[in-house]
PDB file of N, CA and C in Angstrom:
ATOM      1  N   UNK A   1       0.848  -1.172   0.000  1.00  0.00           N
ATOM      2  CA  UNK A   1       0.000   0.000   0.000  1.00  0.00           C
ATOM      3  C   UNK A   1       0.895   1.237   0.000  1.00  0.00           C
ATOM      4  N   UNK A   2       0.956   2.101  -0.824  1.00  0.00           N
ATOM      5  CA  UNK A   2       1.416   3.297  -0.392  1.00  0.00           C
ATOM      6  C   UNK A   2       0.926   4.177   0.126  1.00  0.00           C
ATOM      7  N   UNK A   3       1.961   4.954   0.790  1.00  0.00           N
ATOM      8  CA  UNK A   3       1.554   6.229   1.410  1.00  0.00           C
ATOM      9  C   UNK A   3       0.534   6.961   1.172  1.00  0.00           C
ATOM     10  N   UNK A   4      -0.016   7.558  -0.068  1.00  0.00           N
ATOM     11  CA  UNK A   4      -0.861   7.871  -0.302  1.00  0.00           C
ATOM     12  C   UNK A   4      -2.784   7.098  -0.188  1.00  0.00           C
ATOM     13  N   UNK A   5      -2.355   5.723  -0.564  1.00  0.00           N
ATOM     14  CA  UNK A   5      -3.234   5.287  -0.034  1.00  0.00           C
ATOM     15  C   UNK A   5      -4.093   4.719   1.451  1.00  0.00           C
ATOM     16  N   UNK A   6      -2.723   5.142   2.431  1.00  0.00           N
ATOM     17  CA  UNK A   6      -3.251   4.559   3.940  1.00  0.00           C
ATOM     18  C   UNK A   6      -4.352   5.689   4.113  1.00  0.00           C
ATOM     19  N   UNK A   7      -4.586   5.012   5.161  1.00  0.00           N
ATOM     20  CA  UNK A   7      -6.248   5.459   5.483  1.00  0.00           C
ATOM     21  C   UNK A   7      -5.742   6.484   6.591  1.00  0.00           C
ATOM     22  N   UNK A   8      -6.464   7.598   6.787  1.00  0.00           N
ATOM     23  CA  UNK A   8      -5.182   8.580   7.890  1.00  0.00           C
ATOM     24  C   UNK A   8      -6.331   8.043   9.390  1.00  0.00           C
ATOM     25  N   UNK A   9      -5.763   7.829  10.222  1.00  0.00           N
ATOM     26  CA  UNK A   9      -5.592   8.109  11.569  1.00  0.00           C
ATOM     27  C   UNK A   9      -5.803   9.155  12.326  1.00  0.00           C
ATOM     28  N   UNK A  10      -6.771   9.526  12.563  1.00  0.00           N
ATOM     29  CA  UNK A  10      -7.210  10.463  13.624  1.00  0.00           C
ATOM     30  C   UNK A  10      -7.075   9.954  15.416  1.00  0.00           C
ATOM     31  N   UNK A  11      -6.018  11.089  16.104  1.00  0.00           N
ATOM     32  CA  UNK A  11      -5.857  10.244  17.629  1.00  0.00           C
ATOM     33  C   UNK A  11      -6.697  11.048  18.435  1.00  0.00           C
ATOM     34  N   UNK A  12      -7.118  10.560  19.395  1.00  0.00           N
ATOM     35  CA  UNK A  12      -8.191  11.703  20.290  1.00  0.00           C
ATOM     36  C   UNK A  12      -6.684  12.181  21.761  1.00  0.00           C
ATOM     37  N   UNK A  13      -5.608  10.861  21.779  1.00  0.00           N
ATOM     38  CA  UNK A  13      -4.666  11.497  22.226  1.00  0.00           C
ATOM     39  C   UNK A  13      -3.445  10.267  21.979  1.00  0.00           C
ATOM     40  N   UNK A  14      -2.431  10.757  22.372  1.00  0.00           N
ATOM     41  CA  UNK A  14      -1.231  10.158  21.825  1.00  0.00           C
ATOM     42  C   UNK A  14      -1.816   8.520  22.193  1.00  0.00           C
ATOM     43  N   UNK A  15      -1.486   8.037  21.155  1.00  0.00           N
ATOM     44  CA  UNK A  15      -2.291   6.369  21.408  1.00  0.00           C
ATOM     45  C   UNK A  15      -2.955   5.726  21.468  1.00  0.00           C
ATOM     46  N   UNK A  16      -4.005   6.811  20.820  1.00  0.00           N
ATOM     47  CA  UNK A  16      -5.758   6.077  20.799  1.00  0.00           C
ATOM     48  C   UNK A  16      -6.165   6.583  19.817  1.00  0.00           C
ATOM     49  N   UNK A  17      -6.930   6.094  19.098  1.00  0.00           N
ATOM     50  CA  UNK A  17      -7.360   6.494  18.140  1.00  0.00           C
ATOM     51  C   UNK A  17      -8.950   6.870  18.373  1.00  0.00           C
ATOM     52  N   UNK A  18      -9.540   7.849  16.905  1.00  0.00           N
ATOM     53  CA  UNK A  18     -10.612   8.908  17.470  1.00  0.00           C
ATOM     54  C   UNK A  18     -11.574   7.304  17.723  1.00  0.00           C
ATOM     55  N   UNK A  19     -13.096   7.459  18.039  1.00  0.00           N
ATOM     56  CA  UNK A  19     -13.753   6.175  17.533  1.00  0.00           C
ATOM     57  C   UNK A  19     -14.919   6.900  17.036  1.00  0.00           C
ATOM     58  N   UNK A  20     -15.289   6.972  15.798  1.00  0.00           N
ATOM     59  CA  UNK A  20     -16.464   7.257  15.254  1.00  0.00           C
ATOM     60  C   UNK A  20     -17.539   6.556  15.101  1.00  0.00           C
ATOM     61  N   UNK A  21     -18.847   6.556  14.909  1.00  0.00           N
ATOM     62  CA  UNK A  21     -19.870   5.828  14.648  1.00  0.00           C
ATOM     63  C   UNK A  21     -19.834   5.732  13.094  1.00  0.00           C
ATOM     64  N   UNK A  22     -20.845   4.652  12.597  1.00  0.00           N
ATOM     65  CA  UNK A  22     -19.938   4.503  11.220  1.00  0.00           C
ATOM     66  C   UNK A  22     -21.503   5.196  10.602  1.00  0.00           C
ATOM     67  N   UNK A  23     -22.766   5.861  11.673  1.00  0.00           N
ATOM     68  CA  UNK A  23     -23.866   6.583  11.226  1.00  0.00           C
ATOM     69  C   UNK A  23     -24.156   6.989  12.378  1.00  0.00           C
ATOM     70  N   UNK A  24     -24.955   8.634  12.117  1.00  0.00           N
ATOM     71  CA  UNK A  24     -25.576   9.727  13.123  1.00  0.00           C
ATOM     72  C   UNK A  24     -26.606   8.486  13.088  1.00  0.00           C
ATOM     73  N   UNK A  25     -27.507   8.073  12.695  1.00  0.00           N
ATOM     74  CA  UNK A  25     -28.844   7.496  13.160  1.00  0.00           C
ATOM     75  C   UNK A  25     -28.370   6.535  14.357  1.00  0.00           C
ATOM     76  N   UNK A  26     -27.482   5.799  14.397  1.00  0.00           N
ATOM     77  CA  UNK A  26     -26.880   4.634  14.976  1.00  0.00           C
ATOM     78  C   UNK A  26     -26.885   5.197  16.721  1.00  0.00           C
ATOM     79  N   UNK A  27     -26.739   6.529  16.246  1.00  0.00           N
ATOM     80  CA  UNK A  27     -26.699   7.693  17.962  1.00  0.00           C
ATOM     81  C   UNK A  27     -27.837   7.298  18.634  1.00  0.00           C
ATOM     82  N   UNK A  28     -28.491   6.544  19.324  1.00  0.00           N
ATOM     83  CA  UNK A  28     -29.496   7.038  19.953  1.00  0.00           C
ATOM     84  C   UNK A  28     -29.627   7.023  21.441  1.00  0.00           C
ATOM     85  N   UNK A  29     -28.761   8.028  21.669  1.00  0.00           N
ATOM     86  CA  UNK A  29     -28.466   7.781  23.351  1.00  0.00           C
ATOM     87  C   UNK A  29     -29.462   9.516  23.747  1.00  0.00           C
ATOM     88  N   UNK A  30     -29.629   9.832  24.872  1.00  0.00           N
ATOM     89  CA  UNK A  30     -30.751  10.562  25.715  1.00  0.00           C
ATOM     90  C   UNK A  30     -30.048  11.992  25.175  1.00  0.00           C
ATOM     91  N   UNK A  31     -31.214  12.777  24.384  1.00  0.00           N
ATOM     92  CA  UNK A  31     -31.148  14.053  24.424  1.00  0.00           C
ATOM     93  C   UNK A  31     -31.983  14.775  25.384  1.00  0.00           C
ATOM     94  N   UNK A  32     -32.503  14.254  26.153  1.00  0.00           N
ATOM     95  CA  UNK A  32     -33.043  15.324  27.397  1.00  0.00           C
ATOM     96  C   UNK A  32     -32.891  14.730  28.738  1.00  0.00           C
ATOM     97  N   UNK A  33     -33.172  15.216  29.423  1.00  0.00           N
ATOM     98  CA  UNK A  33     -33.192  14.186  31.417  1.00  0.00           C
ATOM     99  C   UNK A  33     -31.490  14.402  31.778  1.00  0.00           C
ATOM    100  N   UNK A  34     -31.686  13.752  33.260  1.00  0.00           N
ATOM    101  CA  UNK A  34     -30.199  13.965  34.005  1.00  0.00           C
ATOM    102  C   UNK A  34     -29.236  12.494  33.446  1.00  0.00           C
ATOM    103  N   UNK A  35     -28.074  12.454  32.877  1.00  0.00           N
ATOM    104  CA  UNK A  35     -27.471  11.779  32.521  1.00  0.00           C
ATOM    105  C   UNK A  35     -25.831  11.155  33.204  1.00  0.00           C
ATOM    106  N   UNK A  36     -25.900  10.125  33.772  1.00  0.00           N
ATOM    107  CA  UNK A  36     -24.630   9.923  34.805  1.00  0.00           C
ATOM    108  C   UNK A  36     -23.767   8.999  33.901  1.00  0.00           C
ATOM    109  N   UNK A  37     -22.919   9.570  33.628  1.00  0.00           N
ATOM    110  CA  UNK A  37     -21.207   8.938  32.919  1.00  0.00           C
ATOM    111  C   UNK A  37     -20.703   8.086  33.751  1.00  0.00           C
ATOM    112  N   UNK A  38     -20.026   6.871  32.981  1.00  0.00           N
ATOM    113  CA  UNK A  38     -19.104   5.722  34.060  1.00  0.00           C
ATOM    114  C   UNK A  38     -18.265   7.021  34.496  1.00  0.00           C
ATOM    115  N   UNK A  39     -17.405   6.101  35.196  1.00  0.00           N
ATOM    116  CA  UNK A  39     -16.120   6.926  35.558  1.00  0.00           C
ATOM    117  C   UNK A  39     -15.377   6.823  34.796  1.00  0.00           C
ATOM    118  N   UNK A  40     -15.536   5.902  33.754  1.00  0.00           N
ATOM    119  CA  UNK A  40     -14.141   5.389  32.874  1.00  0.00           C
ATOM    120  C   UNK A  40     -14.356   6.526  31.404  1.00  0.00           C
ATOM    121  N   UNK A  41     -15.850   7.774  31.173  1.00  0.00           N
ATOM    122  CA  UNK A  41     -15.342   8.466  30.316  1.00  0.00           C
ATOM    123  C   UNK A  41     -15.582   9.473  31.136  1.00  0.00           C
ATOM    124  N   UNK A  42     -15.992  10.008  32.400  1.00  0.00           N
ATOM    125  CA  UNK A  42     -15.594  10.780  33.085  1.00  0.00           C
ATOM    126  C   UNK A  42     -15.565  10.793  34.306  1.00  0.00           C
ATOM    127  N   UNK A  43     -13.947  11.013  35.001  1.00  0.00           N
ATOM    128  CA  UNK A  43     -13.464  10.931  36.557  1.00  0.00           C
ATOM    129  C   UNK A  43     -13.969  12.095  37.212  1.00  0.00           C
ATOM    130  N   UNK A  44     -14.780  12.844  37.491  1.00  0.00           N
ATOM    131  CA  UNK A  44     -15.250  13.799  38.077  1.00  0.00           C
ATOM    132  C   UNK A  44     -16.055  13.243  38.924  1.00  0.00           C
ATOM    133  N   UNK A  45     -15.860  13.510  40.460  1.00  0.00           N
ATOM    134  CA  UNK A  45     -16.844  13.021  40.980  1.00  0.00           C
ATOM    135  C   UNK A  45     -18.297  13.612  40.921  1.00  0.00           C
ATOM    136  N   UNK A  46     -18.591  14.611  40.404  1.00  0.00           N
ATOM    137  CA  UNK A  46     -20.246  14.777  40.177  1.00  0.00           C
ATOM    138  C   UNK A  46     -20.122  14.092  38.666  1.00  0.00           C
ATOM    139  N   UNK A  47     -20.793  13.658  38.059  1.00  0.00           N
ATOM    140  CA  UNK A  47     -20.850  12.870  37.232  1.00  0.00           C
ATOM    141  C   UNK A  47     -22.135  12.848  36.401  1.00  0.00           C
ATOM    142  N   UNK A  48     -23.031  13.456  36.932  1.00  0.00           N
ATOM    143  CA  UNK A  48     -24.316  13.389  36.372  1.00  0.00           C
ATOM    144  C   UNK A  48     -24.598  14.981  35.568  1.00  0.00           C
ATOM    145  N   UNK A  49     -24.967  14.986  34.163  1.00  0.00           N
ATOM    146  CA  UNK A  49     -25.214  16.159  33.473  1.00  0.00           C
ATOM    147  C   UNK A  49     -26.537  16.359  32.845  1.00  0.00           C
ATOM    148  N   UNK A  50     -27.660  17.132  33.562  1.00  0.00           N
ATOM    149  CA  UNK A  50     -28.263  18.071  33.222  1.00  0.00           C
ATOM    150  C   UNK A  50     -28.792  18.350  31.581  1.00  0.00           C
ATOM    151  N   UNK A  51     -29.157  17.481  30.954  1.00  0.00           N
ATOM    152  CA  UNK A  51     -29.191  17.591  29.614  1.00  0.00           C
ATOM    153  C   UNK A  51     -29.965  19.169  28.841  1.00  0.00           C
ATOM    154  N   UNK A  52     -30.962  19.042  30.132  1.00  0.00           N
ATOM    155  CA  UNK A  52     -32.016  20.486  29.565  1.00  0.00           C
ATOM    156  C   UNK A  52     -31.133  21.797  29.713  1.00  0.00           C
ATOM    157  N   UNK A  53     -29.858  21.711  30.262  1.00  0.00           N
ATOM    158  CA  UNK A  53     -29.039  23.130  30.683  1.00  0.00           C
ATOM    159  C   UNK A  53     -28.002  22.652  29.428  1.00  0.00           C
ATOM    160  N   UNK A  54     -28.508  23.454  28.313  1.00  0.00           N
ATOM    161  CA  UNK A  54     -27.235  23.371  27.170  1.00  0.00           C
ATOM    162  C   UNK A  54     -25.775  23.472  27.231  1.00  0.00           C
ATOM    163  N   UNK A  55     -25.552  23.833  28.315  1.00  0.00           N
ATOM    164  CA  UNK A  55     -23.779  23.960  28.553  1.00  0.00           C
ATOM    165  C   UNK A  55     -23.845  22.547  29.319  1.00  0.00           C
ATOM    166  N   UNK A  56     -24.083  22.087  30.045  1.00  0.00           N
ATOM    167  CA  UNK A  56     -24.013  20.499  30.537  1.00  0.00           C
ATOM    168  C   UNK A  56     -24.057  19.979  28.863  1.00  0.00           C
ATOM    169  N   UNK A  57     -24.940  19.963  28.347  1.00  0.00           N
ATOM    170  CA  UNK A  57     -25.351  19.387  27.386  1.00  0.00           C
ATOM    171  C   UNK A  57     -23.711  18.965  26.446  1.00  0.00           C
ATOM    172  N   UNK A  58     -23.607  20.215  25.798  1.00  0.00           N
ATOM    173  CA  UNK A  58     -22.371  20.477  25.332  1.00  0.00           C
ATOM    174  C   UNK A  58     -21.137  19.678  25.730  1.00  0.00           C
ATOM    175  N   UNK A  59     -20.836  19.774  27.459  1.00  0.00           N
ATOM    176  CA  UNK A  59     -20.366  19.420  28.127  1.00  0.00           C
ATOM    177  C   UNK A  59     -19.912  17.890  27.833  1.00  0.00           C
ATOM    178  N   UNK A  60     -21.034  17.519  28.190  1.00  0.00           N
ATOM    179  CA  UNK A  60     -21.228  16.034  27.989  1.00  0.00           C
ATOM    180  C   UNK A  60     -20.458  15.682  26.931  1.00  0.00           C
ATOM    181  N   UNK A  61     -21.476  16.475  25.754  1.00  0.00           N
ATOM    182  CA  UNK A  61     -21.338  15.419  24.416  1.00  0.00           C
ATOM    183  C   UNK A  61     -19.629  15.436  24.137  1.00  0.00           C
ATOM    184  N   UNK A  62     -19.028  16.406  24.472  1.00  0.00           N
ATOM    185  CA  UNK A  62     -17.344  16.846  24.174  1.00  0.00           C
ATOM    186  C   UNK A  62     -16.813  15.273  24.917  1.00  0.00           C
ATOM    187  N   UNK A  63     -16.791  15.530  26.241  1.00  0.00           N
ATOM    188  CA  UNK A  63     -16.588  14.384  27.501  1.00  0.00           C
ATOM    189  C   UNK A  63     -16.927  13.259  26.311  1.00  0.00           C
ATOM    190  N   UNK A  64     -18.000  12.565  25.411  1.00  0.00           N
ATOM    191  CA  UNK A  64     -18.323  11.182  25.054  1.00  0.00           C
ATOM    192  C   UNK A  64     -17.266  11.219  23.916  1.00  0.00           C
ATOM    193  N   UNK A  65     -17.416  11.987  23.149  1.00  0.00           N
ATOM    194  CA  UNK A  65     -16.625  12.275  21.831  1.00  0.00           C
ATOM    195  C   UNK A  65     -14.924  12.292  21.847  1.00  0.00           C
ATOM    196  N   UNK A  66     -14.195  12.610  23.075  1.00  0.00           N
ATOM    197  CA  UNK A  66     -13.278  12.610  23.203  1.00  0.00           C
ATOM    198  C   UNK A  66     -12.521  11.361  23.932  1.00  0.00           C
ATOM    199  N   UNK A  67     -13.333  10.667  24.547  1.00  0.00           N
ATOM    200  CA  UNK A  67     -13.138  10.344  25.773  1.00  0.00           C
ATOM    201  C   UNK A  67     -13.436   8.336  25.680  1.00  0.00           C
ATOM    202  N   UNK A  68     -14.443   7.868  24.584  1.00  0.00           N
ATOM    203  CA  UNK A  68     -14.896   6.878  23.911  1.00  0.00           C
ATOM    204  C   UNK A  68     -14.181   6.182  23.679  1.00  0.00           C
ATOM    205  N   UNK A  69     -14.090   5.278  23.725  1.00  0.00           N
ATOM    206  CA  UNK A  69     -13.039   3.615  23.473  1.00  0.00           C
ATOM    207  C   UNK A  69     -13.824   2.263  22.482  1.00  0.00           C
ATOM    208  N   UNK A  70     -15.150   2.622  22.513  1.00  0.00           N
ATOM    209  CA  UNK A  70     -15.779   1.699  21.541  1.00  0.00           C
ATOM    210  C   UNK A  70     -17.230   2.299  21.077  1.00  0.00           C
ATOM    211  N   UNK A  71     -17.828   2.091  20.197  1.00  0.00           N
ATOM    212  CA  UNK A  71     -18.716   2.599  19.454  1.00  0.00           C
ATOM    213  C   UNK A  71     -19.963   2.260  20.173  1.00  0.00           C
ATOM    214  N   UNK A  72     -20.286   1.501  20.779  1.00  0.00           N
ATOM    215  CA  UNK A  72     -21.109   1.656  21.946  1.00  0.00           C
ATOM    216  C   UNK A  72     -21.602   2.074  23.280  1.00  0.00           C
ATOM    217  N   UNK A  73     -20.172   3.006  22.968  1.00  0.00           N
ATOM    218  CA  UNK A  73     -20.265   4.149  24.499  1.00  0.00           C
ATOM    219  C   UNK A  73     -20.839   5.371  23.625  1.00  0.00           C
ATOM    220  N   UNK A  74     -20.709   5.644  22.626  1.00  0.00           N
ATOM    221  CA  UNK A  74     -21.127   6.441  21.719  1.00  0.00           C
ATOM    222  C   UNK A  74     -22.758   6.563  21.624  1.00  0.00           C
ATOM    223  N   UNK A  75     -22.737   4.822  21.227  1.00  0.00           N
ATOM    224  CA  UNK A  75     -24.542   4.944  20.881  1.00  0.00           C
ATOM    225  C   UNK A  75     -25.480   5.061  21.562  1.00  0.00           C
ATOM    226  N   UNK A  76     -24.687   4.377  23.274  1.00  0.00           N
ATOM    227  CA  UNK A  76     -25.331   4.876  24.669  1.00  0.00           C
ATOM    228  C   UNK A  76     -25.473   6.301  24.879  1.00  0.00           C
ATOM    229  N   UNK A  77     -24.688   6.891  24.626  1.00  0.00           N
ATOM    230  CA  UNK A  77     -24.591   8.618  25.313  1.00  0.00           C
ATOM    231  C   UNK A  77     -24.808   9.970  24.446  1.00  0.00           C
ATOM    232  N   UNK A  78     -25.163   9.965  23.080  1.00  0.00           N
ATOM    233  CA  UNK A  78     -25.002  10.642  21.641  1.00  0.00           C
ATOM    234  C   UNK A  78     -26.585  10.521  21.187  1.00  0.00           C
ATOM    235  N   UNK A  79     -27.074  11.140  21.041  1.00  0.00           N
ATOM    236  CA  UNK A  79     -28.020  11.142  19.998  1.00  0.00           C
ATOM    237  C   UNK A  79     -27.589  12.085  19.131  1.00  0.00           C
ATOM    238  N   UNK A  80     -27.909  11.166  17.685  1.00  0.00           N
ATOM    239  CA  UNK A  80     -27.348  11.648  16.544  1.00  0.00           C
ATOM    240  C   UNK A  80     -28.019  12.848  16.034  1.00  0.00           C
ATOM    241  N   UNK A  81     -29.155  13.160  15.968  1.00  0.00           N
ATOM    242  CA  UNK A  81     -29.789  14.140  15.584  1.00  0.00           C
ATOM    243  C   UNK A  81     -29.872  15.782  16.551  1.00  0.00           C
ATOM    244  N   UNK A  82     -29.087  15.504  18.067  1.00  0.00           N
ATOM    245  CA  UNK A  82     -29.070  16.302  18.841  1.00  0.00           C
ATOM    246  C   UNK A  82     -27.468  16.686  18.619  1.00  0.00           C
ATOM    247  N   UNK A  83     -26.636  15.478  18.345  1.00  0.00           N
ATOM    248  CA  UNK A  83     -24.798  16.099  17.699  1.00  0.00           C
ATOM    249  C   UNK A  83     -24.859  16.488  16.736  1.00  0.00           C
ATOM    250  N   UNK A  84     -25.487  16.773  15.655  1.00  0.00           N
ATOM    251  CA  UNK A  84     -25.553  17.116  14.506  1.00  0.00           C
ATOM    252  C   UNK A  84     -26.317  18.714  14.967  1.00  0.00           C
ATOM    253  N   UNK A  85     -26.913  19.085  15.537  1.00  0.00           N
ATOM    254  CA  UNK A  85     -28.073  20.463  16.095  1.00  0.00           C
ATOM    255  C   UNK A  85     -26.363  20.995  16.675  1.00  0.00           C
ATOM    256  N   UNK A  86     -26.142  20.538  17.640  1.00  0.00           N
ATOM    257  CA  UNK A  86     -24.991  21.316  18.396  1.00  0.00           C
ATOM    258  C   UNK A  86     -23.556  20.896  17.785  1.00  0.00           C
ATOM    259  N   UNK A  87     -22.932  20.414  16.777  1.00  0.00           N
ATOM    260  CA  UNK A  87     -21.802  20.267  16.421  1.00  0.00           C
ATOM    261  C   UNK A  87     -20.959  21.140  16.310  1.00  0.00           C
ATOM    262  N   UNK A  88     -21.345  22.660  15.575  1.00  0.00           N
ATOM    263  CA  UNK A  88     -20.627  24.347  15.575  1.00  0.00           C
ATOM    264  C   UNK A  88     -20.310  24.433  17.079  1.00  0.00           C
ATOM    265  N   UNK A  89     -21.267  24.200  17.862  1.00  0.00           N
ATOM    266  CA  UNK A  89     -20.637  24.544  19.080  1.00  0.00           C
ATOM    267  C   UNK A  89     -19.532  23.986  20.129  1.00  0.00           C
ATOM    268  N   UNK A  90     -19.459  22.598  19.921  1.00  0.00           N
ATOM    269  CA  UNK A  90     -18.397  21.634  20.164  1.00  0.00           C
ATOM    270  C   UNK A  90     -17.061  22.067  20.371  1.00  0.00           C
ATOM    271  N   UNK A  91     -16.431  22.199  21.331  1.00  0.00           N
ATOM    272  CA  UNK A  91     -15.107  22.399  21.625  1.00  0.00           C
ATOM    273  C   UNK A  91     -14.505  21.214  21.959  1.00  0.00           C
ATOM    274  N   UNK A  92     -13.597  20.836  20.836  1.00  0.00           N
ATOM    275  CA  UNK A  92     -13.363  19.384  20.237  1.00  0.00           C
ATOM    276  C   UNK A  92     -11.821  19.735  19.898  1.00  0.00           C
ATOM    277  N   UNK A  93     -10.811  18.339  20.529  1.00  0.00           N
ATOM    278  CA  UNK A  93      -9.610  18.459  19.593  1.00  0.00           C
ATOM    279  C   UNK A  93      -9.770  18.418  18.681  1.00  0.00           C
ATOM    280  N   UNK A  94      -8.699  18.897  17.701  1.00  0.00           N
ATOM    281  CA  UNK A  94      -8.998  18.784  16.115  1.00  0.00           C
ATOM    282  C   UNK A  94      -8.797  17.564  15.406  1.00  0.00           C
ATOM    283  N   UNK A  95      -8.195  16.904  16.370  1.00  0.00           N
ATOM    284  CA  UNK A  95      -8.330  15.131  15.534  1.00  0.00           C
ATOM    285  C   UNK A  95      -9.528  14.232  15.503  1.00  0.00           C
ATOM    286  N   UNK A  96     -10.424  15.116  16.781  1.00  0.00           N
ATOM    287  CA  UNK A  96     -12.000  14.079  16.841  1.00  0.00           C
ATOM    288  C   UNK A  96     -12.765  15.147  16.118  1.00  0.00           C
ATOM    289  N   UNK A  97     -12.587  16.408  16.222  1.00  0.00           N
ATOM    290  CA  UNK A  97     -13.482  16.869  14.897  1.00  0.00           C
ATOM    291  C   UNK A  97     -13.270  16.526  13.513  1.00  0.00           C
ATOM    292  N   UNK A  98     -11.536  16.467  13.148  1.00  0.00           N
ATOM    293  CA  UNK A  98     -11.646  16.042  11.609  1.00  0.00           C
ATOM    294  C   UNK A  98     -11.624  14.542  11.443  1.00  0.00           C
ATOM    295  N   UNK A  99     -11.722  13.445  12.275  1.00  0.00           N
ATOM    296  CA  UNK A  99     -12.267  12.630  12.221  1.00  0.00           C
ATOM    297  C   UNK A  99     -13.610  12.419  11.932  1.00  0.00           C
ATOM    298  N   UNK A 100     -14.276  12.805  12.764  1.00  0.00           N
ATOM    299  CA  UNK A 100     -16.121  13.144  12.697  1.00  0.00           C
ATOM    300  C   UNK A 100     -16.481  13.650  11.435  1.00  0.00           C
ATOM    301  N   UNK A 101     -16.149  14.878  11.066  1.00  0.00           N
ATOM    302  CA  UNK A 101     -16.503  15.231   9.933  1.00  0.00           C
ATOM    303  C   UNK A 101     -15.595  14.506   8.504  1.00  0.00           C
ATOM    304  N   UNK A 102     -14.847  14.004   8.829  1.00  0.00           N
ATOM    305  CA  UNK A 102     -14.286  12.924   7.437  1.00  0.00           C
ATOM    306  C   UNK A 102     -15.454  12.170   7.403  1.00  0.00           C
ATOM    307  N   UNK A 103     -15.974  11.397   8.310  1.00  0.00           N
ATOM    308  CA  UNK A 103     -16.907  10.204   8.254  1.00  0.00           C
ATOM    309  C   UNK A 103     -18.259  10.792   8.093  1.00  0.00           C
ATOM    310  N   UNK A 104     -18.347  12.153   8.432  1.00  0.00           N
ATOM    311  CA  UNK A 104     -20.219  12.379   8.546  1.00  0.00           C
ATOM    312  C   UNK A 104     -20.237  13.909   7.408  1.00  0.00           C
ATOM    313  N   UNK A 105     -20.018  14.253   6.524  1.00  0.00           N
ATOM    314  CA  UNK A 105     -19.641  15.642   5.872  1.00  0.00           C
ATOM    315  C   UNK A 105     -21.279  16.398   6.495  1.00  0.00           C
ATOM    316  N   UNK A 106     -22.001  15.689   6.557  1.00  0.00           N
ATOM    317  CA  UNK A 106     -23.219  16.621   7.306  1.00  0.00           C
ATOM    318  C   UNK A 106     -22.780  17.884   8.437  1.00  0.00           C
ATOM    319  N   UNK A 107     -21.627  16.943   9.342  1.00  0.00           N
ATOM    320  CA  UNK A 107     -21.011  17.781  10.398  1.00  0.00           C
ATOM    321  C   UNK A 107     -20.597  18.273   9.648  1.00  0.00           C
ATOM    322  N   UNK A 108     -19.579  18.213   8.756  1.00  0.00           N
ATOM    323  CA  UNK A 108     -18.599  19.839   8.114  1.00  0.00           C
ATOM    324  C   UNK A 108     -19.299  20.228   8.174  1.00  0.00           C
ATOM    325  N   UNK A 109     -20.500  20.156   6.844  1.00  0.00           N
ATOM    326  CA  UNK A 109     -21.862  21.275   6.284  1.00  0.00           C
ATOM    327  C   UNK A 109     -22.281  22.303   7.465  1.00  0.00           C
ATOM    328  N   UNK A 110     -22.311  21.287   8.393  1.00  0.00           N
ATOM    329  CA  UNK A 110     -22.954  22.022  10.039  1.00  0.00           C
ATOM    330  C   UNK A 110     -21.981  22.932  10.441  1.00  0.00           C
ATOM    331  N   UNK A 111     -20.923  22.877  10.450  1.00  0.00           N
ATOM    332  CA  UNK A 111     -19.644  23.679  11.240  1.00  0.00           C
ATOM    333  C   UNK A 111     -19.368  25.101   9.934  1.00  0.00           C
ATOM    334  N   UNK A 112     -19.678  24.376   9.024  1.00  0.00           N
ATOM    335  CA  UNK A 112     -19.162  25.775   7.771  1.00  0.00           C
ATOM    336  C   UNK A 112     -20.057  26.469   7.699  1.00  0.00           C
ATOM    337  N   UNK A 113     -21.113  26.403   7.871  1.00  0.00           N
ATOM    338  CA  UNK A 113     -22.699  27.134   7.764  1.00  0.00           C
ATOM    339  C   UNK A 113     -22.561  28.437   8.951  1.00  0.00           C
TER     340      UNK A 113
END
């Protein structure tokens, strides 16, 4: 394979790679109500986020997106049609945003708009 053809690698940090869903529909984790994270995608001891207070909201979804190890922590905690509404607002490394939007160009569309 050459260089040109490897598939690029997006890391969320040195040694992990991003984990995307391979579809927004596939999201269907809670866009409203109080929502409590393992500890294993977030060590904070309050732990539970507030979905109806949009900065929790936000909060959260950054915390799942960054923080994810398999595509089913994703589909638990993400609803796809509520990451796609708030994606512009996302304060995201740039390897899980240009990951995300390689796989979903809806998100670019969303972020360039």
């Amino acid at each position: 394979m050459s260089a040109s053809a490897a598939p690029v690698i997006h890391l969320a940090r040195p040694h992990r790679p991003v984990v995307v869903a391979g579809t927004l529909g596939e999201l269907r984790g809670p866009a409203t109500g109080i929502v409590e994270l393992p500890l294993r995608l977030w060590w904070h001891p309050q732990r539970a986020f507030d979905l109806g207070q949009h900065t929790m909201l936000l909060w959260m979804y950054e915390n799942v997106l960054r923080e994810a190890i398999r595509v089913d922590e994703l589909r638990e905690y993400l609803d796809g049609a509520t990451l796609a509404r708030v994606w512009p607002e996302l304060n995201l490394p740039r390897a899980v945003r240009a990951a995300w939007e390689a796989r979903h160009p809806r998100l670019r569309a969303r972020a360039a708009a």
